[in-house]
C-alpha atoms as a PDB file:
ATOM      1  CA  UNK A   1     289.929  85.152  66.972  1.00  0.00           C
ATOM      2  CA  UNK A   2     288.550  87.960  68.878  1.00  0.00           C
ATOM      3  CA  UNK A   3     288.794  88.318  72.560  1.00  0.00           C
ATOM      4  CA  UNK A   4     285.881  88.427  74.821  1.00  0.00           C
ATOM      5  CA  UNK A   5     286.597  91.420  75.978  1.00  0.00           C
ATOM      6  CA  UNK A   6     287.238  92.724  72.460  1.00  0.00           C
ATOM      7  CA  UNK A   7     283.383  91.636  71.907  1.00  0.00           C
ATOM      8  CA  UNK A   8     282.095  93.312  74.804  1.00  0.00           C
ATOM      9  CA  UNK A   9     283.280  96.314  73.481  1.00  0.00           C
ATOM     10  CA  UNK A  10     282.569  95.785  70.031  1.00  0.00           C
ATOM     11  CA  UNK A  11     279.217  95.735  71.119  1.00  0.00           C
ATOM     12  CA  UNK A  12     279.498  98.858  73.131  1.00  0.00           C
ATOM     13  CA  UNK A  13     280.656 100.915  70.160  1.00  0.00           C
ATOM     14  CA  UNK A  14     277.037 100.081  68.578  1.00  0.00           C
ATOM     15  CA  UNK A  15     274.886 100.933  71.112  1.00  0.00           C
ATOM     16  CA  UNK A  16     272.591 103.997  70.198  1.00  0.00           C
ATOM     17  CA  UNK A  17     272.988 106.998  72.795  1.00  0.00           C
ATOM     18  CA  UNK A  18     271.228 110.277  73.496  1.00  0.00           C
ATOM     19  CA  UNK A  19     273.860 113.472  73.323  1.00  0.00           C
ATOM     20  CA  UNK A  20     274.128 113.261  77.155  1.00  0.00           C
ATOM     21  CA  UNK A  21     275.242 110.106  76.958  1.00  0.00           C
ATOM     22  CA  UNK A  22     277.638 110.434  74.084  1.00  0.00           C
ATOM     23  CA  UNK A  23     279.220 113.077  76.098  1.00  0.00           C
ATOM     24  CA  UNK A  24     279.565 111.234  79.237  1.00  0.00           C
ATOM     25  CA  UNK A  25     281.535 108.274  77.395  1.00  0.00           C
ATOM     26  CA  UNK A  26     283.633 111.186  75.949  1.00  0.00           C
ATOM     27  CA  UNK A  27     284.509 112.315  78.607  1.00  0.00           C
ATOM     28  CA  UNK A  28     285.770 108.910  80.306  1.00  0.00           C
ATOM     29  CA  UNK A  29     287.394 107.903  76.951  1.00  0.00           C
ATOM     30  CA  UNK A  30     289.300 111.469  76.928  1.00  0.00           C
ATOM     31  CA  UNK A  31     290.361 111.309  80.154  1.00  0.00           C
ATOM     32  CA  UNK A  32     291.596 108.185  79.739  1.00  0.00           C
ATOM     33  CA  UNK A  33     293.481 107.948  76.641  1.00  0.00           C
ATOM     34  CA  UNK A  34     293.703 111.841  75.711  1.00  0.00           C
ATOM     35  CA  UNK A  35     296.553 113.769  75.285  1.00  0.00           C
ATOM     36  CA  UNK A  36     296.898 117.327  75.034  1.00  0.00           C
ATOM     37  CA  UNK A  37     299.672 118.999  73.173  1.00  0.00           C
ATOM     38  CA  UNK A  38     300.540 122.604  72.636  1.00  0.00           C
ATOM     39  CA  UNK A  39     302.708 123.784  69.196  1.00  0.00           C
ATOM     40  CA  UNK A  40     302.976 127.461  69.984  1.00  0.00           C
ATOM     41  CA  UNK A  41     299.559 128.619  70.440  1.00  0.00           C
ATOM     42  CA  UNK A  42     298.029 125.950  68.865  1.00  0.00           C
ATOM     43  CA  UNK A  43     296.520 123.362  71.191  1.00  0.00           C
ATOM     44  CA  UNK A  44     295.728 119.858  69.904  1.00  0.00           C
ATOM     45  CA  UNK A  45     293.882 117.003  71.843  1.00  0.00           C
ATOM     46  CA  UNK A  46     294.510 113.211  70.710  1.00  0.00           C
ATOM     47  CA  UNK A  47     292.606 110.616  71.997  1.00  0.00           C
ATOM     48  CA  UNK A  48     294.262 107.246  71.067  1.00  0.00           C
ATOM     49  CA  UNK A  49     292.939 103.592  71.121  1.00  0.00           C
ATOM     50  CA  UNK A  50     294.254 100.239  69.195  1.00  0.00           C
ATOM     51  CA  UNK A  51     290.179  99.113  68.420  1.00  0.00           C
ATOM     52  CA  UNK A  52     289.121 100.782  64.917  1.00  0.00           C
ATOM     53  CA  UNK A  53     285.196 100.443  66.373  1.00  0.00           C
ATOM     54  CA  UNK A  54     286.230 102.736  69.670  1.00  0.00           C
ATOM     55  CA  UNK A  55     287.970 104.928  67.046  1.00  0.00           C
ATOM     56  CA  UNK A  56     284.381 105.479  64.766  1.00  0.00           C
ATOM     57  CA  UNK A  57     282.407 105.574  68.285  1.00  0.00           C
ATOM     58  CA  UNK A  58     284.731 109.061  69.499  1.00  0.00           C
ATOM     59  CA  UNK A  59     284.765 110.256  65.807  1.00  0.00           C
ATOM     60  CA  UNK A  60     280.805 110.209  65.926  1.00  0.00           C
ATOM     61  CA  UNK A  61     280.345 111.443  69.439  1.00  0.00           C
ATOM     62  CA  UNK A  62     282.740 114.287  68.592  1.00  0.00           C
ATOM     63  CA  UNK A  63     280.443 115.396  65.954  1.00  0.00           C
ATOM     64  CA  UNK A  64     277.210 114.510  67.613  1.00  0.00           C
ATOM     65  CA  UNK A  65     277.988 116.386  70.788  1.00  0.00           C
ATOM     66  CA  UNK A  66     280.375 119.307  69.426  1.00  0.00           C
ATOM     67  CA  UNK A  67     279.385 119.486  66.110  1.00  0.00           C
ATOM     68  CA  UNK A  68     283.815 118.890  65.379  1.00  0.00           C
ATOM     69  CA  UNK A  69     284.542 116.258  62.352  1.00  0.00           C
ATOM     70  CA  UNK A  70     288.548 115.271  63.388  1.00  0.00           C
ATOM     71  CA  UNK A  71     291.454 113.835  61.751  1.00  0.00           C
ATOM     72  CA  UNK A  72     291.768 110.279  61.950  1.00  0.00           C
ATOM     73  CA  UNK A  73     295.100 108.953  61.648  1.00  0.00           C
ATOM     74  CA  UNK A  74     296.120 105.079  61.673  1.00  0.00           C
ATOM     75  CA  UNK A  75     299.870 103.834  62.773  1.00  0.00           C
ATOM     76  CA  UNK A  76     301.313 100.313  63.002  1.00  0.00           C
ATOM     77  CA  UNK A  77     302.300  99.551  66.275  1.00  0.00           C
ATOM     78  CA  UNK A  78     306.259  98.831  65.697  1.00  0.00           C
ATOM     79  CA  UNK A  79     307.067  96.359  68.711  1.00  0.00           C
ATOM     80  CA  UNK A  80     304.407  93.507  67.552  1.00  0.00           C
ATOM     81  CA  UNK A  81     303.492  94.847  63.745  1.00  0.00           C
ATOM     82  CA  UNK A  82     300.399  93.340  63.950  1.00  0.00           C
ATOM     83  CA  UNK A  83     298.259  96.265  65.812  1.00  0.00           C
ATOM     84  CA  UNK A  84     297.165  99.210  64.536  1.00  0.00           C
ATOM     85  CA  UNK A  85     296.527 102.413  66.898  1.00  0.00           C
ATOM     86  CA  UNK A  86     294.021 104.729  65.913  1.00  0.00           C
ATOM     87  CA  UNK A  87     294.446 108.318  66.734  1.00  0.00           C
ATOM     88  CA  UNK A  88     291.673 110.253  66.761  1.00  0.00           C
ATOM     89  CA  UNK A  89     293.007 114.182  66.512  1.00  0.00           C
ATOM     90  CA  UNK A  90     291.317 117.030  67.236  1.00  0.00           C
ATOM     91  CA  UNK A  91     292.446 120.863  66.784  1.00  0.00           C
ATOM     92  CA  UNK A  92     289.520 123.099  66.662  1.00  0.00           C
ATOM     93  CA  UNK A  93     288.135 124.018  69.846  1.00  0.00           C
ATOM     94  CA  UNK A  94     290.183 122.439  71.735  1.00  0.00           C
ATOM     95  CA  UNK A  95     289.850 124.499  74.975  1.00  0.00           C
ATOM     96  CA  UNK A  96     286.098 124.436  75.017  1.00  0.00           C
ATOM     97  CA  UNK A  97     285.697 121.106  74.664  1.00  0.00           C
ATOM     98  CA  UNK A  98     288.179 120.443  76.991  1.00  0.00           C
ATOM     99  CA  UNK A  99     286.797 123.375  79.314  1.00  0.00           C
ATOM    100  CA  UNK A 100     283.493 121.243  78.959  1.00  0.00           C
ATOM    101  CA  UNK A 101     284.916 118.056  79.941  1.00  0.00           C
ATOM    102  CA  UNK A 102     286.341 119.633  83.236  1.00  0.00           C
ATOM    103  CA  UNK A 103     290.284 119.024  82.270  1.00  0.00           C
ATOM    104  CA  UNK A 104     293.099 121.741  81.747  1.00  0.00           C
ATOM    105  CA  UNK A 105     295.985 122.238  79.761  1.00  0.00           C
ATOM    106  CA  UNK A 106     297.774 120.391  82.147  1.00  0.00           C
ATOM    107  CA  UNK A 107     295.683 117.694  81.788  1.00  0.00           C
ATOM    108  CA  UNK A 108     294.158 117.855  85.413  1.00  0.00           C
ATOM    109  CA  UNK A 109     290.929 116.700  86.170  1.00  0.00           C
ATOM    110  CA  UNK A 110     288.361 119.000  88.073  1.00  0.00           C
ATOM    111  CA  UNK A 111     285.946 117.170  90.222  1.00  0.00           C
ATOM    112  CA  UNK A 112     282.922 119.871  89.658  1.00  0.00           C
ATOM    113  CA  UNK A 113     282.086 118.402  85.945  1.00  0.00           C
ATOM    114  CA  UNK A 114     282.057 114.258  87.351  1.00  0.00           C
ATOM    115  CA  UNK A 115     279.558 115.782  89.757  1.00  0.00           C
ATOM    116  CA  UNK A 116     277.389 116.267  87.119  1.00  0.00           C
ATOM    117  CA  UNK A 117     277.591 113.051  85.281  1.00  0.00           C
ATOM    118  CA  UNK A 118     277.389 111.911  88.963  1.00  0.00           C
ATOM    119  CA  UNK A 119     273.579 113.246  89.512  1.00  0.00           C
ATOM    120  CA  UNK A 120     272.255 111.456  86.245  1.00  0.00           C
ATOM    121  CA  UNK A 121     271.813 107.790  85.901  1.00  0.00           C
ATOM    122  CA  UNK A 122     272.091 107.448  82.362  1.00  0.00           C
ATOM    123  CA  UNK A 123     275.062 109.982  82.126  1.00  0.00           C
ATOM    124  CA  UNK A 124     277.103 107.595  85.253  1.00  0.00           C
ATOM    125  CA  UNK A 125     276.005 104.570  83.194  1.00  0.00           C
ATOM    126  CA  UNK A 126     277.521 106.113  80.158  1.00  0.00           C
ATOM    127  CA  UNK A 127     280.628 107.310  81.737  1.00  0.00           C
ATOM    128  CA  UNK A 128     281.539 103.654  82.638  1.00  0.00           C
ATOM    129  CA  UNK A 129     280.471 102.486  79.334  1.00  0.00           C
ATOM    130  CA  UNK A 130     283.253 104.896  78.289  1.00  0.00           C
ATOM    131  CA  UNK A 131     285.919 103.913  80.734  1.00  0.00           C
ATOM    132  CA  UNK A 132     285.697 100.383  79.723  1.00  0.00           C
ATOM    133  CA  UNK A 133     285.857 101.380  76.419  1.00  0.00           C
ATOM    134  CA  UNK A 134     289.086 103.514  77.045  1.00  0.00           C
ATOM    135  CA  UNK A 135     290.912 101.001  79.861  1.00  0.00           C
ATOM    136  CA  UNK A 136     288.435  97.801  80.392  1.00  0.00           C
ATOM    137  CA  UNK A 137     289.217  94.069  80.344  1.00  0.00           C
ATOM    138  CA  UNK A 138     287.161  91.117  81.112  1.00  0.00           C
ATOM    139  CA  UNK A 139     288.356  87.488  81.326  1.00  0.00           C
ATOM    140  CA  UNK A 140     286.823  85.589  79.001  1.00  0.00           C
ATOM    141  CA  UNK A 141     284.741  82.853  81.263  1.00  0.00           C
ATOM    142  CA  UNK A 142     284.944  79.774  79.840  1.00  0.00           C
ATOM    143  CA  UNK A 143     288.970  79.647  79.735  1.00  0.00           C
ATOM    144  CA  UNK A 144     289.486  81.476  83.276  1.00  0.00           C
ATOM    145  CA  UNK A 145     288.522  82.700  86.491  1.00  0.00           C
ATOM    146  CA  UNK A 146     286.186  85.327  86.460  1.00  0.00           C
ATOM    147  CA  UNK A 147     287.778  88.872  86.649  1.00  0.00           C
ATOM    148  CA  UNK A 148     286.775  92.469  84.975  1.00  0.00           C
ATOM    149  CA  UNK A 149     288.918  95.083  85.564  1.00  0.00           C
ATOM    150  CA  UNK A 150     289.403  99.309  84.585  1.00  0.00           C
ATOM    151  CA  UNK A 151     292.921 100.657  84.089  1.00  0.00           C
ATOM    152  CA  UNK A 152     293.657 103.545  84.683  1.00  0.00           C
ATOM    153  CA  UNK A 153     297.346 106.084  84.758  1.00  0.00           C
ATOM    154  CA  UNK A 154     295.660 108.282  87.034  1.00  0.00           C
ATOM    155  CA  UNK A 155     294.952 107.366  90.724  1.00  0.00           C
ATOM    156  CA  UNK A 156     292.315 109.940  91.197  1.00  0.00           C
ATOM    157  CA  UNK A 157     290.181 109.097  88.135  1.00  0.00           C
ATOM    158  CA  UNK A 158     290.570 105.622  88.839  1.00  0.00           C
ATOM    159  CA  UNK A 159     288.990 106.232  92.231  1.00  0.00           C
ATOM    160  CA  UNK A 160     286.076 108.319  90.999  1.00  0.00           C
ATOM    161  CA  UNK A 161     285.406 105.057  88.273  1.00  0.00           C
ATOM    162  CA  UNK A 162     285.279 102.986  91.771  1.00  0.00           C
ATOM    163  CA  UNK A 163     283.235 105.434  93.275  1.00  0.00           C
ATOM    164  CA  UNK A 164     280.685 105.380  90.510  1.00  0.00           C
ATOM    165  CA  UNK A 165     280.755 101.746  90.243  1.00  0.00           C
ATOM    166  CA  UNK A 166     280.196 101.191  93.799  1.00  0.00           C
ATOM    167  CA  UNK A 167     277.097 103.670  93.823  1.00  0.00           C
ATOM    168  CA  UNK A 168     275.603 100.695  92.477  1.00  0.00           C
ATOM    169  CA  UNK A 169     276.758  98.350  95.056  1.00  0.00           C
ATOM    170  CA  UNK A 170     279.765  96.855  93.205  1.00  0.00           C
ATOM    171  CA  UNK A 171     282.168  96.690  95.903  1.00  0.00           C
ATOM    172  CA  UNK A 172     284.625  97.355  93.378  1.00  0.00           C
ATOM    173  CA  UNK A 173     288.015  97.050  94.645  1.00  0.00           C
ATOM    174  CA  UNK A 174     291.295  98.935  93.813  1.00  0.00           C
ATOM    175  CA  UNK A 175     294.959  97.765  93.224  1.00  0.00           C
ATOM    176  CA  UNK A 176     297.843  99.442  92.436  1.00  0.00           C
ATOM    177  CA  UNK A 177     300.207  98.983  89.399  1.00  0.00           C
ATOM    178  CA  UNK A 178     303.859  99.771  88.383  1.00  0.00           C
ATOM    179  CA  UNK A 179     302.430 102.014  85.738  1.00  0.00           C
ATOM    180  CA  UNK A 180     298.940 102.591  86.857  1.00  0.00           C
ATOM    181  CA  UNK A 181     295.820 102.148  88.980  1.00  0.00           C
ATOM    182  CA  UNK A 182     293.265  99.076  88.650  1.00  0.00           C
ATOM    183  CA  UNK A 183     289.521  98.581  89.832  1.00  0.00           C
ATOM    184  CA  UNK A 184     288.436  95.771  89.527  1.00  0.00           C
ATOM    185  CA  UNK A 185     285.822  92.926  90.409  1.00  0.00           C
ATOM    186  CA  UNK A 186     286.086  89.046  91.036  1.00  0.00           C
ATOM    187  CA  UNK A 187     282.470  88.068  91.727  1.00  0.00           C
ATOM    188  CA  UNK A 188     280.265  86.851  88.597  1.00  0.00           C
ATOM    189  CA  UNK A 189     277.269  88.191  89.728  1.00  0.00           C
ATOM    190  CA  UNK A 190     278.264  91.734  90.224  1.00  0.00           C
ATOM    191  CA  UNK A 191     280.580  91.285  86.424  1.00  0.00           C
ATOM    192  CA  UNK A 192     277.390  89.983  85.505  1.00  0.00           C
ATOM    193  CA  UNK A 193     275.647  93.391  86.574  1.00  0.00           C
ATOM    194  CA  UNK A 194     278.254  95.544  84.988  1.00  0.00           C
ATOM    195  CA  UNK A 195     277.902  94.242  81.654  1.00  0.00           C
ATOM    196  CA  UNK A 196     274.043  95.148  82.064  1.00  0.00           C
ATOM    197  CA  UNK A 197     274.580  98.199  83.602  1.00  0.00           C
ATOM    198  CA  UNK A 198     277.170  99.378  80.753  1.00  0.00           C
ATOM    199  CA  UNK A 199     274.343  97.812  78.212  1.00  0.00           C
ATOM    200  CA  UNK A 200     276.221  95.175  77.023  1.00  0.00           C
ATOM    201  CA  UNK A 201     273.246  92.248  76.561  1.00  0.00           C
ATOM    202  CA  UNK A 202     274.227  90.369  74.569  1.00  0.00           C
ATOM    203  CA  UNK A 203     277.662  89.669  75.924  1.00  0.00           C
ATOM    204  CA  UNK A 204     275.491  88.865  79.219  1.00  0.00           C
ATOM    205  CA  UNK A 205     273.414  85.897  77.400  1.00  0.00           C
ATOM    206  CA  UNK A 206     276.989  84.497  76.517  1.00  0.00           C
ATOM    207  CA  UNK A 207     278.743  85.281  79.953  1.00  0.00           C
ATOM    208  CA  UNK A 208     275.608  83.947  81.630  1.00  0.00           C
ATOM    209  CA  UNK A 209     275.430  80.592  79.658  1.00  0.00           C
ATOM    210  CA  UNK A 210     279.295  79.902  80.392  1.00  0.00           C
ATOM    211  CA  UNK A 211     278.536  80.583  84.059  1.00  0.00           C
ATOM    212  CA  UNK A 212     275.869  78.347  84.184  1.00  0.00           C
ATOM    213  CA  UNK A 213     277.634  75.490  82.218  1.00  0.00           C
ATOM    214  CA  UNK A 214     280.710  75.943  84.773  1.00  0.00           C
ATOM    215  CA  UNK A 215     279.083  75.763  87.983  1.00  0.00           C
ATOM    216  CA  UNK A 216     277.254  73.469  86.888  1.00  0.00           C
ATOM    217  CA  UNK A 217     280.228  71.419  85.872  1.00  0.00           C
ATOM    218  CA  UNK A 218     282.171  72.198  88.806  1.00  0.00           C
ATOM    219  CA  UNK A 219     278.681  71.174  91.320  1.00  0.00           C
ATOM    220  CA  UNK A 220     278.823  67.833  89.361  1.00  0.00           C
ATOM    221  CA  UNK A 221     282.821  67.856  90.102  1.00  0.00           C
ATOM    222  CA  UNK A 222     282.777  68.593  93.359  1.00  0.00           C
ATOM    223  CA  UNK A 223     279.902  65.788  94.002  1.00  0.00           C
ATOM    224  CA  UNK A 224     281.967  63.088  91.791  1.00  0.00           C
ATOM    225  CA  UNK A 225     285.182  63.909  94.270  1.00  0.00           C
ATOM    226  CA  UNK A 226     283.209  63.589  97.455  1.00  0.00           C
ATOM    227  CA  UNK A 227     281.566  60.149  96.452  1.00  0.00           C
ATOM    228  CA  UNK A 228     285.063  59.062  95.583  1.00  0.00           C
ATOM    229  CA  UNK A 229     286.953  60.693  99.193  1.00  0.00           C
ATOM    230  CA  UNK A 230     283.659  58.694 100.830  1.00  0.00           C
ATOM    231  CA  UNK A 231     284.492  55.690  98.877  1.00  0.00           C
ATOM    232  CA  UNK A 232     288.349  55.701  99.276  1.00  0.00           C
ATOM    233  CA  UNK A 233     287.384  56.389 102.680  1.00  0.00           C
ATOM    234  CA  UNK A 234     284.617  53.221 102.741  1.00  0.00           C
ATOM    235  CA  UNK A 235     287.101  50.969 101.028  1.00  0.00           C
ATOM    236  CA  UNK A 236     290.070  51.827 103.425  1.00  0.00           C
ATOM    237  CA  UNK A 237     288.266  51.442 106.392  1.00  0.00           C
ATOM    238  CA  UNK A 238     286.925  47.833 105.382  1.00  0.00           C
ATOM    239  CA  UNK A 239     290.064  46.726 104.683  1.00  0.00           C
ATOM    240  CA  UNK A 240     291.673  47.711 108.034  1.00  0.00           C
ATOM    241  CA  UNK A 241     288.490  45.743 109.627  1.00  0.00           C
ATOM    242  CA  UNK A 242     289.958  43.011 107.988  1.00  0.00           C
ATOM    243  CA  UNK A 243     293.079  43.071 108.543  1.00  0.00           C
ATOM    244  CA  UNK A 244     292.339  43.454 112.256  1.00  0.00           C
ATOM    245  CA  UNK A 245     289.840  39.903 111.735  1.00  0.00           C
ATOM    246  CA  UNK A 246     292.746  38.264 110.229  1.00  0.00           C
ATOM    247  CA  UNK A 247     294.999  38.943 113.206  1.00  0.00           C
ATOM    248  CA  UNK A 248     292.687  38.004 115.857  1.00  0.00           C
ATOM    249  CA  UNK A 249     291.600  34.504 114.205  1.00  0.00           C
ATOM    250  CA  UNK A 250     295.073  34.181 113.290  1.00  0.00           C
ATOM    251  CA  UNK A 251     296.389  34.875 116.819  1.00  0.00           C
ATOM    252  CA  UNK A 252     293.725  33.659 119.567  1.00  0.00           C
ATOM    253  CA  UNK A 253     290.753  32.502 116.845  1.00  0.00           C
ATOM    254  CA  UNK A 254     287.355  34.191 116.565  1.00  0.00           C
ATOM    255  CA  UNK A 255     285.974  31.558 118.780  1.00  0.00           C
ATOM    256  CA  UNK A 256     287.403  33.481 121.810  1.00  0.00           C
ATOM    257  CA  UNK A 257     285.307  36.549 120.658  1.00  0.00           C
ATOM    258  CA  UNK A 258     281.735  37.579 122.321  1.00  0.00           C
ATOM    259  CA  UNK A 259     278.726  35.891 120.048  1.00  0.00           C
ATOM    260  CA  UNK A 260     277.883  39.728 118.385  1.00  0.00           C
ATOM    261  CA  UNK A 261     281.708  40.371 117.341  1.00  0.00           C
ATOM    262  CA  UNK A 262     282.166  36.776 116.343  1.00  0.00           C
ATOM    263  CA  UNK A 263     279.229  37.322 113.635  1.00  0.00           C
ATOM    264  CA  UNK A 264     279.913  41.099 112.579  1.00  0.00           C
ATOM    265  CA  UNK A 265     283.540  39.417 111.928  1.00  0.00           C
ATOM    266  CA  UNK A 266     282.470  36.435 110.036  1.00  0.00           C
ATOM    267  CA  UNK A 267     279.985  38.670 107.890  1.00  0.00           C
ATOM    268  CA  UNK A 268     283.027  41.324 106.953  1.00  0.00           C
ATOM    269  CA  UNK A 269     285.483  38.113 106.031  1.00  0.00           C
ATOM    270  CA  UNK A 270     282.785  36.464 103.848  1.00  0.00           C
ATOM    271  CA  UNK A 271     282.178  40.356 102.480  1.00  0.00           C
ATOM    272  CA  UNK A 272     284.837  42.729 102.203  1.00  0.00           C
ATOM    273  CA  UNK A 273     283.090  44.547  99.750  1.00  0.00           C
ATOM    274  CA  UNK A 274     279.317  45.321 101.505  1.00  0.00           C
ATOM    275  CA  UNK A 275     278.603  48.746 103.479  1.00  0.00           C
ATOM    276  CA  UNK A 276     277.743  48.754 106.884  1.00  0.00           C
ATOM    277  CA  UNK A 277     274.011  48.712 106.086  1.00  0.00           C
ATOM    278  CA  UNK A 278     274.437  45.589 103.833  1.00  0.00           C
ATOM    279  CA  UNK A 279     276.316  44.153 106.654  1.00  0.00           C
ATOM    280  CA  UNK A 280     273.558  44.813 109.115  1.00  0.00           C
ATOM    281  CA  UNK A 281     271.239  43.104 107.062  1.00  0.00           C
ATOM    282  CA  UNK A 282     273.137  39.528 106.916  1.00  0.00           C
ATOM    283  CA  UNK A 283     273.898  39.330 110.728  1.00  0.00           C
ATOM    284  CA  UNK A 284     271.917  36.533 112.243  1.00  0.00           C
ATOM    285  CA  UNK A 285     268.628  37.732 114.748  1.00  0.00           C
ATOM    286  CA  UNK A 286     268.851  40.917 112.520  1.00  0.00           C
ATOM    287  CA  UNK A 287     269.315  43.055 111.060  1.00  0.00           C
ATOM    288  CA  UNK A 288     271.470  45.183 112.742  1.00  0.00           C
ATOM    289  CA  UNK A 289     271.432  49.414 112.364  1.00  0.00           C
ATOM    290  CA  UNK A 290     274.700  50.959 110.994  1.00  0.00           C
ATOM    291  CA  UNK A 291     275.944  52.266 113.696  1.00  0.00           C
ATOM    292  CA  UNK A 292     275.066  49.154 115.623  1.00  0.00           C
ATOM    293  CA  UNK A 293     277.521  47.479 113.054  1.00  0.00           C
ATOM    294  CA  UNK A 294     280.154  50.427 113.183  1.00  0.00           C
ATOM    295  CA  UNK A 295     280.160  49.792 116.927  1.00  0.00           C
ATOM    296  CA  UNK A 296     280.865  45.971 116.872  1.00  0.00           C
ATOM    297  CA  UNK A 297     283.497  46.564 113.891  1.00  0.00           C
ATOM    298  CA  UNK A 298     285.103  49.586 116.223  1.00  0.00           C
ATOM    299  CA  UNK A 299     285.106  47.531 119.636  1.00  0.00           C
ATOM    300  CA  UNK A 300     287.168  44.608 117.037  1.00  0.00           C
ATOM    301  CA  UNK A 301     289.547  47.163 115.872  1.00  0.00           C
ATOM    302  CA  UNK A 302     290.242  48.024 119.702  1.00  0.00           C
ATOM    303  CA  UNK A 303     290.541  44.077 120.307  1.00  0.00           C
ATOM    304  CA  UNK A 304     293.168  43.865 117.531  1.00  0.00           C
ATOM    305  CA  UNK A 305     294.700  47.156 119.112  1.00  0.00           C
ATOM    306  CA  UNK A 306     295.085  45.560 122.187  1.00  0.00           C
ATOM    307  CA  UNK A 307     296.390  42.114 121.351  1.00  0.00           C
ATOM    308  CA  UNK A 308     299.075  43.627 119.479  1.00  0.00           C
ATOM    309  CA  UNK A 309     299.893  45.839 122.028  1.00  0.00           C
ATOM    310  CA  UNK A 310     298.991  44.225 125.253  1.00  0.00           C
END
């Protein structure tokens, strides 16, 4: 069964793009999961991914945008034999596509060309659609806590991806792992966002629905556990009242009691089970407010208190 996340970017992949665009998520998915290697003076550029959709989406953009038709080569992953990685190779115009793209043989980044895709809206909104394309993850919502996150090798790049998210107001956040760089965000509202912003609709519908069944839930959860802690609290309460009753007609008799505590005491015997506002309402020349019956009960529990310890 496919993964939420796997759904989100399913969905991506078939999302219809000007050439601007199609260049911007190249770029992300390049830098992120391209590698450049040189036989001689031949210089070839794989971009590698283990979803066959992400695979088509840089095979098409390649042509789209630089008019290049690649290789596309499959392999078995060996460790779990049940993945496939798709390599997507290209070897013709290598350098001006990666010239274009603002990376050099070395692979290093140059800030000038994410300046660009930095002045555009649709080309920024693309970009991210490509980086969560190339390193993206999103907890699925109805199994976990809510969490979508951008992975990155390079520390750098994976501050520019939290600089472009937060130039929408994100407040993504960055942490550090042993073998690369996260950003990532914990709030629904702003996942919420990012899914429309990348164009991902109708994974929104479906994260949306989950969200609103869950707090829902959890609002109707909380409520449930506070009537019971008021209940517990209700039922403990009455029971130490009548303990404390107990003692005292046990011990001196209620008789000795003032007239008010005498009947507040008689009513909680004869009803162990009433609130206070029930309670009120059977005292004699009442009825009696709550806290008019709270303060007899409490001024009993001090005259229990104080024949115990005298």
């Amino acid at each position: 069964m496919a993964s939420f996340a796997s759904d989100v970017k399913k969905e991506l992949t078939s999302l219809q793009v000007s050439i601007k665009e199609a260049r911007a998520e190249l770029m992300a998915l390049v830098r992120m999961n391209g590698v450049i290697s040189m036989s001689g003076h031949t210089v070839t550029l794989d971009v590698t991914t283990e979803n066959a959709a992400i695979a088509r989406r840089i095979y098409s953009a390649l042509k789209m945008v630089y008019l290049i038709a690649p290789e596309v080569l499959v392999r078995r992953k060996m460790k779990l034999k049940k993945n496939n990685v798709y390599v997507v190779r290209i070897k013709e115009h290598v350098d001006e596509l990666l010239r274009d793209m603002g990376i050099d043989f070395m692979g290093t980044f140059h800030d000038e060309t994410l300046q660009d895709i930095e002045q555009d809206d649709a080309a920024r909104r693309a970009y991210l659609r490509g980086a969560f394309m190339a390193g993206g993850s999103v907890n699925n919502p109805e199994t976990s806590s809510y969490h979508l996150e951008i992975y990155s090798v390079h520390e750098g790049h994976n501050e520019a991806i939290q600089r472009l998210m937060n130039d929408y107001q994100f407040h993504a956040r960055i942490a550090e792992r042993r073998k690369g760089y996260l950003v990532y965000l914990k709030e629904a509202d702003k996942i919420s966002d990012f899914l429309a912003l990348i164009g991902a609709s109708q994974a929104i519908l479906r994260f949306e629905n989950v969200r609103v069944t869950r707090d829902m839930r959890n609002s109707v959860n909380r409520r449930v556990n506070c009537e019971n802690a008021n209940l517990t609290k209700t039922v403990n309460a009455a029971m130490q009242q009548i303990q404390n009753i107990e003692f005292i007609q046990a011990t001196i008799g209620l008789e000795k009691l003032p007239l008010k505590l005498q009947e507040i005491a008689i009513a909680r015997l004869n009803n162990p089970d009433l609130s206070l506002k029930q309670l009120g309402e059977l005292v004699p020349n009442g009825p009696v407010s709550k806290s008019g019956v709270n303060h007899r009960l409490r001024k009993i529990n001090q005259y229990a208190e104080n024949l115990r310890n005298p």
